[in-house]
N, C-alpha and C. Protein backbone atom coordinates (compact mmCIF):
# COMPACT_ATOMS: atom_id res chain seq x y z
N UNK A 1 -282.11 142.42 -66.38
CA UNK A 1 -280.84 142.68 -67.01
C UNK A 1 -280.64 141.69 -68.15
N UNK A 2 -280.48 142.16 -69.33
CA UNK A 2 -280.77 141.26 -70.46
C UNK A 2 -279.54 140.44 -70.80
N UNK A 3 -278.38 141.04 -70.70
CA UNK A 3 -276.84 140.79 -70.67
C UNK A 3 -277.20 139.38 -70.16
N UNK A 4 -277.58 139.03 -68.81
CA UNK A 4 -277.34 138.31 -67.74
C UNK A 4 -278.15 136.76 -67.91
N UNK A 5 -279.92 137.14 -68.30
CA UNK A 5 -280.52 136.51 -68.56
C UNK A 5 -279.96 134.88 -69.42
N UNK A 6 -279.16 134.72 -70.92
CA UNK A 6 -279.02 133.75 -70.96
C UNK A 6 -277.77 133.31 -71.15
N UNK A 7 -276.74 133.39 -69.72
CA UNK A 7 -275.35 133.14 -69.54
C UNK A 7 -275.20 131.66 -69.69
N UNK A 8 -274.15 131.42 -70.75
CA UNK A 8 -273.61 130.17 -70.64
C UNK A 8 -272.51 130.02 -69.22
N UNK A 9 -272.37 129.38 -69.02
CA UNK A 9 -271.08 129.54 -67.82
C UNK A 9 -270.66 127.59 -67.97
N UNK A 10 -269.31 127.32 -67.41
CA UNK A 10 -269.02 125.97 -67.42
C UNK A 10 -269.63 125.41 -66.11
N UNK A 11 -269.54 123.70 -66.95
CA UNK A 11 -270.62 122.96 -65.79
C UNK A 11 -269.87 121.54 -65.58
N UNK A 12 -269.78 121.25 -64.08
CA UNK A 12 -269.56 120.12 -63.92
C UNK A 12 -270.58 119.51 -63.05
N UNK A 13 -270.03 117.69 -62.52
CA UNK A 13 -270.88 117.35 -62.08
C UNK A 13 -270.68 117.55 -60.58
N UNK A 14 -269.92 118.21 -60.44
CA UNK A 14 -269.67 118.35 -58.76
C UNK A 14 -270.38 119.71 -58.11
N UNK A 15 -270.90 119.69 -56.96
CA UNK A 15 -271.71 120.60 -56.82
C UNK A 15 -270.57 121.19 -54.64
N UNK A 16 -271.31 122.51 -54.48
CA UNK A 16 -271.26 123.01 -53.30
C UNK A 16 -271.49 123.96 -53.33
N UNK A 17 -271.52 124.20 -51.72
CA UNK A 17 -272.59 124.81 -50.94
C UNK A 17 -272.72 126.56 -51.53
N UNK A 18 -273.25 126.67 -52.39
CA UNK A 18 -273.65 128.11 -52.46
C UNK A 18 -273.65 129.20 -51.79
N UNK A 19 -274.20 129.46 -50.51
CA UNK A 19 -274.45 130.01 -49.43
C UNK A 19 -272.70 130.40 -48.88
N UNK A 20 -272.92 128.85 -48.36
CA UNK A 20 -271.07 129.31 -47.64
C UNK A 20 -270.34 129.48 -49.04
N UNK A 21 -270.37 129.87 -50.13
CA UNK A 21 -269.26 130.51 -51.04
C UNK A 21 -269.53 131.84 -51.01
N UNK A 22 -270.85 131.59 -50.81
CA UNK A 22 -270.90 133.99 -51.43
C UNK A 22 -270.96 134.73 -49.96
N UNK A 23 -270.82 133.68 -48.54
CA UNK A 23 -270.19 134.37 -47.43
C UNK A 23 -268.45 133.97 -47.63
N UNK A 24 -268.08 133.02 -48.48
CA UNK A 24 -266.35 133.11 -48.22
C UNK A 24 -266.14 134.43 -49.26
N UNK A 25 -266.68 134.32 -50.02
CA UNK A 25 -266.74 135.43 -51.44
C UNK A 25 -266.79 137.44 -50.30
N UNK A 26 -268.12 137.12 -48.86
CA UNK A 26 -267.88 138.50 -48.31
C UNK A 26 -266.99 138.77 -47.78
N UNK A 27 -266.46 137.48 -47.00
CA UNK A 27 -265.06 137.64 -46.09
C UNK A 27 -264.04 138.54 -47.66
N UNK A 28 -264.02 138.09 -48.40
CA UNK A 28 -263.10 137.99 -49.42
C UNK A 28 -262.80 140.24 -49.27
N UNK A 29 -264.30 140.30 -49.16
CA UNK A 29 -264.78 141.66 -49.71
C UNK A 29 -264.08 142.45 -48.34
N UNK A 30 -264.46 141.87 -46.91
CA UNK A 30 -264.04 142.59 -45.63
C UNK A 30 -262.48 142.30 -45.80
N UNK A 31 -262.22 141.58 -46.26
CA UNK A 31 -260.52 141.76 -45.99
C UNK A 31 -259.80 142.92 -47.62
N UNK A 32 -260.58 142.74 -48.20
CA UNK A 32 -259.92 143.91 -49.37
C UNK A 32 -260.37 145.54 -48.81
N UNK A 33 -261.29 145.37 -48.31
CA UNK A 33 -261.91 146.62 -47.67
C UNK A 33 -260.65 147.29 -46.64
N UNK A 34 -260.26 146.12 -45.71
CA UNK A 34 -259.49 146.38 -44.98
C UNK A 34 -257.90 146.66 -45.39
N UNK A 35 -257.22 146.05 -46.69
CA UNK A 35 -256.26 146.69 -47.14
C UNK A 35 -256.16 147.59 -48.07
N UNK A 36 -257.28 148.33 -48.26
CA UNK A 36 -257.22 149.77 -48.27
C UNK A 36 -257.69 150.54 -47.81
N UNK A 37 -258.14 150.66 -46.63
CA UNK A 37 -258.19 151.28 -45.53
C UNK A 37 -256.67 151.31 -44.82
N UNK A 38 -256.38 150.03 -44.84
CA UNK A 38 -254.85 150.49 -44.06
C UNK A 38 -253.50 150.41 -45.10
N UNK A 39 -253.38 149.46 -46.10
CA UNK A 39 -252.49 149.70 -46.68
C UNK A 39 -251.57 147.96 -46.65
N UNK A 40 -252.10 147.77 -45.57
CA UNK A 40 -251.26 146.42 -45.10
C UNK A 40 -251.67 145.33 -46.15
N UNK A 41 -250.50 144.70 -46.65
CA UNK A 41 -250.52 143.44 -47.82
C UNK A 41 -250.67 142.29 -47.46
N UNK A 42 -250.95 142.44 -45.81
CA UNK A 42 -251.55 141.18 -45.57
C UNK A 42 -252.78 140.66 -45.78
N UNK A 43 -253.49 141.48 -45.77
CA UNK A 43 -254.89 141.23 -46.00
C UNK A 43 -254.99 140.76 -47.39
N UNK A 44 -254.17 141.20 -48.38
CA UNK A 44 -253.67 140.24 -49.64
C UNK A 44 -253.26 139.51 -49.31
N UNK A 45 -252.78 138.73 -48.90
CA UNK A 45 -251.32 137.88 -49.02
C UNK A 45 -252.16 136.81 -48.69
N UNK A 46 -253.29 136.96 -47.60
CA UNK A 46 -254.03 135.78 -47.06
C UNK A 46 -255.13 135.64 -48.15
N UNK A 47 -255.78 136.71 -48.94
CA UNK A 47 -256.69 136.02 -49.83
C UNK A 47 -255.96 135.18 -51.24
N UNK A 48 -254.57 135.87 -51.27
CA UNK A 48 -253.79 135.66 -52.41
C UNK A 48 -253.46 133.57 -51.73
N UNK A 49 -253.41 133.30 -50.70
CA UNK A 49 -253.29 132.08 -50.06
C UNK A 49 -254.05 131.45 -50.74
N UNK A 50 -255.77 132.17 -49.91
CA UNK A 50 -257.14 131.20 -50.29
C UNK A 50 -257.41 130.73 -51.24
N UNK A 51 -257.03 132.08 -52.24
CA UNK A 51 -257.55 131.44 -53.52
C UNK A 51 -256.53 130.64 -54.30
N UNK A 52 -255.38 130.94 -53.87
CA UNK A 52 -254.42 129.71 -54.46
C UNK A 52 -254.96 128.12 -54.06
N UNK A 53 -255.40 128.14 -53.09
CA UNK A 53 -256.04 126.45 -52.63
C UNK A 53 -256.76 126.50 -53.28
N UNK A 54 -258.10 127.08 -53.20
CA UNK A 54 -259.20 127.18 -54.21
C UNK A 54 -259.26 127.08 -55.48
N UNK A 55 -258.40 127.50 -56.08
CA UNK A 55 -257.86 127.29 -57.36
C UNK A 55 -257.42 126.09 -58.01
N UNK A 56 -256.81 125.27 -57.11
CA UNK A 56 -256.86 124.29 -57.41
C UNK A 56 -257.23 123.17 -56.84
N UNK A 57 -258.48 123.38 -56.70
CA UNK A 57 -259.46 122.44 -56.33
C UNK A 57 -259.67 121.92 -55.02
N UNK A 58 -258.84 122.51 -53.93
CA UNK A 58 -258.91 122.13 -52.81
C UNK A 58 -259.54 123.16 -51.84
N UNK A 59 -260.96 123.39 -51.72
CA UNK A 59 -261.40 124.40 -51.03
C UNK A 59 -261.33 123.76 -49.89
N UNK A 60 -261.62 122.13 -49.67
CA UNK A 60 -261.12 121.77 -48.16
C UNK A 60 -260.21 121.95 -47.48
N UNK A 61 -259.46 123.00 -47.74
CA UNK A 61 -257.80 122.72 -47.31
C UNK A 61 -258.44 124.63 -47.07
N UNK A 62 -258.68 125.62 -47.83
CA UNK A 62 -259.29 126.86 -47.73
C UNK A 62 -259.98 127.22 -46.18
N UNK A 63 -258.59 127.90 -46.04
CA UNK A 63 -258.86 128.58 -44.12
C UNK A 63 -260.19 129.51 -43.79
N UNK A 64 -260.25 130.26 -45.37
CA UNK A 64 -261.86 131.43 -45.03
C UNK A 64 -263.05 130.21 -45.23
N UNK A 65 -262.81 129.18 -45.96
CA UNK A 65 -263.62 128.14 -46.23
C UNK A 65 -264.73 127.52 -44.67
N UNK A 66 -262.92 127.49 -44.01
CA UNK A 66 -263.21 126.76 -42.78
C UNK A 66 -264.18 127.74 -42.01
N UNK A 67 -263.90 128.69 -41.84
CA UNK A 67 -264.60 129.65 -40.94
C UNK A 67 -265.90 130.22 -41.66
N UNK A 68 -265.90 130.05 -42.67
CA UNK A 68 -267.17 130.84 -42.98
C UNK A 68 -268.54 129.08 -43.12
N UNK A 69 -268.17 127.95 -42.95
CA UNK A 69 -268.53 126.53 -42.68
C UNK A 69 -269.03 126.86 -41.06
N UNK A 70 -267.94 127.57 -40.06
CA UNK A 70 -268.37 127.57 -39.07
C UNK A 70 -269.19 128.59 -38.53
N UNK A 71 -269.17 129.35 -39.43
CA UNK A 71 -270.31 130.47 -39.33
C UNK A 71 -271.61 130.47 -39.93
N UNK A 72 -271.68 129.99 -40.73
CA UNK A 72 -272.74 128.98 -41.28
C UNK A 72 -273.66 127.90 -40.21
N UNK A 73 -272.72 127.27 -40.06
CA UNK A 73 -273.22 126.31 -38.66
C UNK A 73 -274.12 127.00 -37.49
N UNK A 74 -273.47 128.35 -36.95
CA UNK A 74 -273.95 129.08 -35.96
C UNK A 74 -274.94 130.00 -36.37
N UNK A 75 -275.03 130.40 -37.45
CA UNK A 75 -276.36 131.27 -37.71
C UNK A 75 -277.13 130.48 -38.61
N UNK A 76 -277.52 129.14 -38.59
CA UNK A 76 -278.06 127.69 -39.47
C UNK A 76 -278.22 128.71 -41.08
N UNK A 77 -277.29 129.14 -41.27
CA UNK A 77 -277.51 128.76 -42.74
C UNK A 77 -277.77 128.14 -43.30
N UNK A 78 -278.81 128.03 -44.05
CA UNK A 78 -279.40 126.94 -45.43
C UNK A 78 -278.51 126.32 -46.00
N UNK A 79 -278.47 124.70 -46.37
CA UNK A 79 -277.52 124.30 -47.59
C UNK A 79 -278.03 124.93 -49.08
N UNK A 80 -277.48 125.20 -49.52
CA UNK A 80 -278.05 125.68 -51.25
C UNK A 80 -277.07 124.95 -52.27
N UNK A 81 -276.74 123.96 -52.97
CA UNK A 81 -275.91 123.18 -53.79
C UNK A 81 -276.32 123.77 -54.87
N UNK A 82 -275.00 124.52 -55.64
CA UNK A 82 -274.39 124.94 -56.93
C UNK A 82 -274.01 124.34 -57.54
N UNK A 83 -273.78 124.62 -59.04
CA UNK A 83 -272.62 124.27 -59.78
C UNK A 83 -271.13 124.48 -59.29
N UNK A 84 -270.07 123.64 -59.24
CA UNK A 84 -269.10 124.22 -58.93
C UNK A 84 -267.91 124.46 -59.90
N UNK A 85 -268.37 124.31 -61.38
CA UNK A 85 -267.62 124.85 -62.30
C UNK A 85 -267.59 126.58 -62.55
N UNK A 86 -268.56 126.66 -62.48
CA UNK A 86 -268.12 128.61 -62.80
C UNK A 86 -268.19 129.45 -61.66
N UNK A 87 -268.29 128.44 -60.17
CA UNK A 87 -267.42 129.36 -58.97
C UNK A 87 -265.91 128.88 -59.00
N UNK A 88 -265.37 127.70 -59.46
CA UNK A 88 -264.05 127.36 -59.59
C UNK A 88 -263.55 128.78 -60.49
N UNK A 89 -264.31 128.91 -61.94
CA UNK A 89 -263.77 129.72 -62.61
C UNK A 89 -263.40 131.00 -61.89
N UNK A 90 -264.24 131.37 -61.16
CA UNK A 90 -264.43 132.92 -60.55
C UNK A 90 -263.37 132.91 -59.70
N UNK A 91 -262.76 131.90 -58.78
CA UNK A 91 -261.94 131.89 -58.40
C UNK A 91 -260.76 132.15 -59.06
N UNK A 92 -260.63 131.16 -60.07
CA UNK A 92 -259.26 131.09 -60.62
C UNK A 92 -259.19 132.45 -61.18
N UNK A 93 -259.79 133.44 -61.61
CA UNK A 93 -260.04 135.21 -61.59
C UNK A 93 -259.58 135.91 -60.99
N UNK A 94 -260.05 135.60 -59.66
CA UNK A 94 -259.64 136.12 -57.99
C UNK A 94 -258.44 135.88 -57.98
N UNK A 95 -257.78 134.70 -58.45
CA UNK A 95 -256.61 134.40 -57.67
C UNK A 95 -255.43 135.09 -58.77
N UNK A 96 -255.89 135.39 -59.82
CA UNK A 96 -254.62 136.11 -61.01
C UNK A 96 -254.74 138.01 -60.20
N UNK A 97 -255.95 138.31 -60.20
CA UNK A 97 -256.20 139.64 -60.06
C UNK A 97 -256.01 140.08 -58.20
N UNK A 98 -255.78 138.90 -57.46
CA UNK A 98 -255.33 139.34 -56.21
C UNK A 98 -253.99 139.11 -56.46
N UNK A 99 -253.13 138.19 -57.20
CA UNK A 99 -251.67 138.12 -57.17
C UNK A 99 -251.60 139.32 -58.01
N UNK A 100 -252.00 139.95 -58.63
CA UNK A 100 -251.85 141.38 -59.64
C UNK A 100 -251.70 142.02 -58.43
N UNK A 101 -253.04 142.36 -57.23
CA UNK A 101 -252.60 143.27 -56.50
C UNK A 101 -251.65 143.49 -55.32
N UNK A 102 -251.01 142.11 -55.05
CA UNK A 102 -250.19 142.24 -54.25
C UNK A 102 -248.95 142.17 -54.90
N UNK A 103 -248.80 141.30 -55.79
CA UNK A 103 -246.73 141.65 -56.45
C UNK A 103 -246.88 143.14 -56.88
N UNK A 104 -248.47 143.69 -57.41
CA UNK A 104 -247.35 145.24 -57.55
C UNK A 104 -247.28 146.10 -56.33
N UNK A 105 -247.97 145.94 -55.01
CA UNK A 105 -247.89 146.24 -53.83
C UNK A 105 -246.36 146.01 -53.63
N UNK A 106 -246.06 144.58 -53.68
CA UNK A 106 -244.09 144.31 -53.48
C UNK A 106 -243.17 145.08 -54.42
N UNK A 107 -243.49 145.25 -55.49
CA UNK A 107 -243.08 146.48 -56.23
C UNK A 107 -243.07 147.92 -56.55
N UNK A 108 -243.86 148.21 -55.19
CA UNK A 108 -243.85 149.59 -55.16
C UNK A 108 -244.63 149.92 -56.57
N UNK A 109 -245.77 149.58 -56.78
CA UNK A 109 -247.02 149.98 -57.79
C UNK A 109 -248.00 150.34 -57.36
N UNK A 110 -248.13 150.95 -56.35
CA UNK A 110 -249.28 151.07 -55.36
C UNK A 110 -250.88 151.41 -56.04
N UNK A 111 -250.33 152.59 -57.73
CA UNK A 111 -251.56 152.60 -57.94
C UNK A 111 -252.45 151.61 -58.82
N UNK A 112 -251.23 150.91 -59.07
CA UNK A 112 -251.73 149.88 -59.89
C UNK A 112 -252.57 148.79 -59.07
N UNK A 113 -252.01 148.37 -57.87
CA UNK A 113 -252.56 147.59 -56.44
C UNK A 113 -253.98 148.14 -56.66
N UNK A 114 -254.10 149.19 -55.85
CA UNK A 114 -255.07 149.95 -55.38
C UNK A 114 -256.13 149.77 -56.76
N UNK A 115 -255.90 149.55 -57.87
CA UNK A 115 -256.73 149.52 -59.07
C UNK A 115 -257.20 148.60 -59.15
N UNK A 116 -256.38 147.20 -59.24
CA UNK A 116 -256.49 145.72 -59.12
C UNK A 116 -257.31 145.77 -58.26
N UNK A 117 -257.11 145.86 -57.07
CA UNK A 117 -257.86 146.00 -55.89
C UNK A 117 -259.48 146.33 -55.85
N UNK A 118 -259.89 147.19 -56.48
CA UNK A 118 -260.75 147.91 -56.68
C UNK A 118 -261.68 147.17 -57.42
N UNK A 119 -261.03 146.80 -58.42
CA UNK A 119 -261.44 145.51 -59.47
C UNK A 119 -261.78 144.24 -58.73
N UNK A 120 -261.26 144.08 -58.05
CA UNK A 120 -261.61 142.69 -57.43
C UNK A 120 -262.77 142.66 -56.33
N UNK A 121 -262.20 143.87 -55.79
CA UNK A 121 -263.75 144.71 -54.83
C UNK A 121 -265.08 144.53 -54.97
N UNK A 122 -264.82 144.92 -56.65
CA UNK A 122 -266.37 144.79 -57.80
C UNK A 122 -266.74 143.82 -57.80
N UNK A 123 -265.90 142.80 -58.69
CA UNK A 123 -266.07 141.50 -58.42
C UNK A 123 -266.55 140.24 -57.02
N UNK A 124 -266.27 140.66 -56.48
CA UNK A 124 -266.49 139.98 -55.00
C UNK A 124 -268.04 140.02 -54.17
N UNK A 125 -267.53 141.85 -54.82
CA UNK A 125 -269.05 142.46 -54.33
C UNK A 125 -270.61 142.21 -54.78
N UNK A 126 -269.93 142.08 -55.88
CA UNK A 126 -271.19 141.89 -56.86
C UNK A 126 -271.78 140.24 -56.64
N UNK A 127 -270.66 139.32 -56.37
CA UNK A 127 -270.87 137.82 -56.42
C UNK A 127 -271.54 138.18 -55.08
N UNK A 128 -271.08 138.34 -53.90
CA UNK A 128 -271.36 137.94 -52.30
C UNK A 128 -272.58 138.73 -52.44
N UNK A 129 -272.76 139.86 -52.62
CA UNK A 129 -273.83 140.73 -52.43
C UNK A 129 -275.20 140.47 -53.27
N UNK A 130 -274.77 141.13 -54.81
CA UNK A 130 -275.64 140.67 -55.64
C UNK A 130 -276.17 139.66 -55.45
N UNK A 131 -275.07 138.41 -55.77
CA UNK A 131 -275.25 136.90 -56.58
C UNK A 131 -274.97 137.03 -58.14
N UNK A 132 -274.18 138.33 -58.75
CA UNK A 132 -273.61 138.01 -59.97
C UNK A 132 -272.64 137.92 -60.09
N UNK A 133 -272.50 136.60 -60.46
CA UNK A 133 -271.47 136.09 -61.05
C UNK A 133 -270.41 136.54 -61.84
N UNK A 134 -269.80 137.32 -61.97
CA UNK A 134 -268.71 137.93 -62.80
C UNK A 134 -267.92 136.83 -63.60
N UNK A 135 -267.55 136.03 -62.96
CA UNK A 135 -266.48 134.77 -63.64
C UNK A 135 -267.48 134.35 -64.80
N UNK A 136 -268.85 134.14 -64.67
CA UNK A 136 -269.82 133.40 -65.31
C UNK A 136 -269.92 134.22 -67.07
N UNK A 137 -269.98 135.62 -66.70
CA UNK A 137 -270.16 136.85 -67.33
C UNK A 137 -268.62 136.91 -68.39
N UNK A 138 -267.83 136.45 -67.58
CA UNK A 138 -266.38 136.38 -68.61
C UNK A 138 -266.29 135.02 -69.51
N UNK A 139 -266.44 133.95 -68.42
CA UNK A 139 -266.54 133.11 -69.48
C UNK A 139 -267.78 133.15 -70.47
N UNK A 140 -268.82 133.53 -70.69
CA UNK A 140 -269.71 133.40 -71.65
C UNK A 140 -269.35 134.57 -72.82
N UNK A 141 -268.68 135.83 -71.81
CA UNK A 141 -268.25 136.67 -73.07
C UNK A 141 -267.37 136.44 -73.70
N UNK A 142 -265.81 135.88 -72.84
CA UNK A 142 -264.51 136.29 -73.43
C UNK A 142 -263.98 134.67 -73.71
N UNK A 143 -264.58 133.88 -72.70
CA UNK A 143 -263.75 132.53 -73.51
C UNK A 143 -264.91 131.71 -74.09
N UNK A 144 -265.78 131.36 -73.45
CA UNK A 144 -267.00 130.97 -74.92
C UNK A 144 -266.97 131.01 -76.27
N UNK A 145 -267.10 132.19 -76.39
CA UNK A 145 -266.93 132.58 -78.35
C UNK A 145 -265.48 131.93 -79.05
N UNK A 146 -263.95 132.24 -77.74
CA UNK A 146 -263.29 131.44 -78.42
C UNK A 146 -263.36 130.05 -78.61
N UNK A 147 -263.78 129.37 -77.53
CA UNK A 147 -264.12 127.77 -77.55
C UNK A 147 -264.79 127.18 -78.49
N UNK A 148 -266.21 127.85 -79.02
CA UNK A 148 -267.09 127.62 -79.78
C UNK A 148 -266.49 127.68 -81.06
N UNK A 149 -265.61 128.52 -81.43
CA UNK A 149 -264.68 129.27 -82.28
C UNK A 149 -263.93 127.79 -82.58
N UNK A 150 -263.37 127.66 -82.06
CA UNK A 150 -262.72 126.90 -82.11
C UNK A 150 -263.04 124.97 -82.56
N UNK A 151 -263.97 124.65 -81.86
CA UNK A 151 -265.04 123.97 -82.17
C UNK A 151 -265.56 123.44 -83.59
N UNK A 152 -265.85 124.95 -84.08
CA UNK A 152 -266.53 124.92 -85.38
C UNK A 152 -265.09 124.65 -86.74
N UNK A 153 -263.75 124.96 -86.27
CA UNK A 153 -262.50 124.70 -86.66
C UNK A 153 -262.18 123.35 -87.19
């Protein structure tokens, strides 16, 4: 995939566990699965939580964090150490486009939810499943060029 091949994405010096992100990333996927199958905004409301911690920088404090650490533990998952700048980003993604799908859920927008939703589905899916990065893919397309842009200013 040529798109993919030479992604800039942001970099810091802090690193974690790879592995347990793109299983917190599936949980992410089984609980969106599950509010539309049933409809219930809880299953938002709790990722709309996670990724609010996550977002800002506290995945230690991140409840799917905790459990998918302890699920890890029990089926010895591998450590794999990432970058943790452009899974921060991907988060902070997650966490605008799951609050998209639940305030219009509280507003009676259902198809708009259900769209958001869908969107984030992709996203999730593609990270936990694949391993592509979507957040990585935005920042190199959509805020890169402005930064660089800017830069050269």
């Amino acid at each position: 995939m040529k798109f993919i091949d030479n992604i800039v994405c942001p970099i810091s010096n802090k690193k974690i566990d790879g592995n347990i992100n793109r299983l917190a990333v599936f949980l992410d996927v089984l609980l969106l699965v599950g509010y539309l199958l049933t409809g219930s905004h809880n299953f938002v409301a709790f990722i709309v939580l996670d990724y609010a911690i996550k977002a800002f920088d506290k995945a230690e404090f991140s409840p799917i964090n905790w459990i998918t650490s302890k699920i890890a533990k029990i089926i010895n998952l591998p450590t794999k150490m990432v970058d943790q700048a452009p899974k921060l980003f991907a988060v902070r993604v997650g966490f605008i486009t799951s609050l998209i799908v639940l305030i219009s859920y509280l507003i009676d927008l259902q198809t708009v939810s259900i769209i958001a939703a869908f969107v984030l589905l992709t996203f999730t899916t593609m990270d936990s499943v694949l391993n592509i990065c979507v957040g990585c893919l935005m920042y190199h397309y959509l805020v890169f060029p402005l930064y660089k842009r800017k830069l050269a200013i």
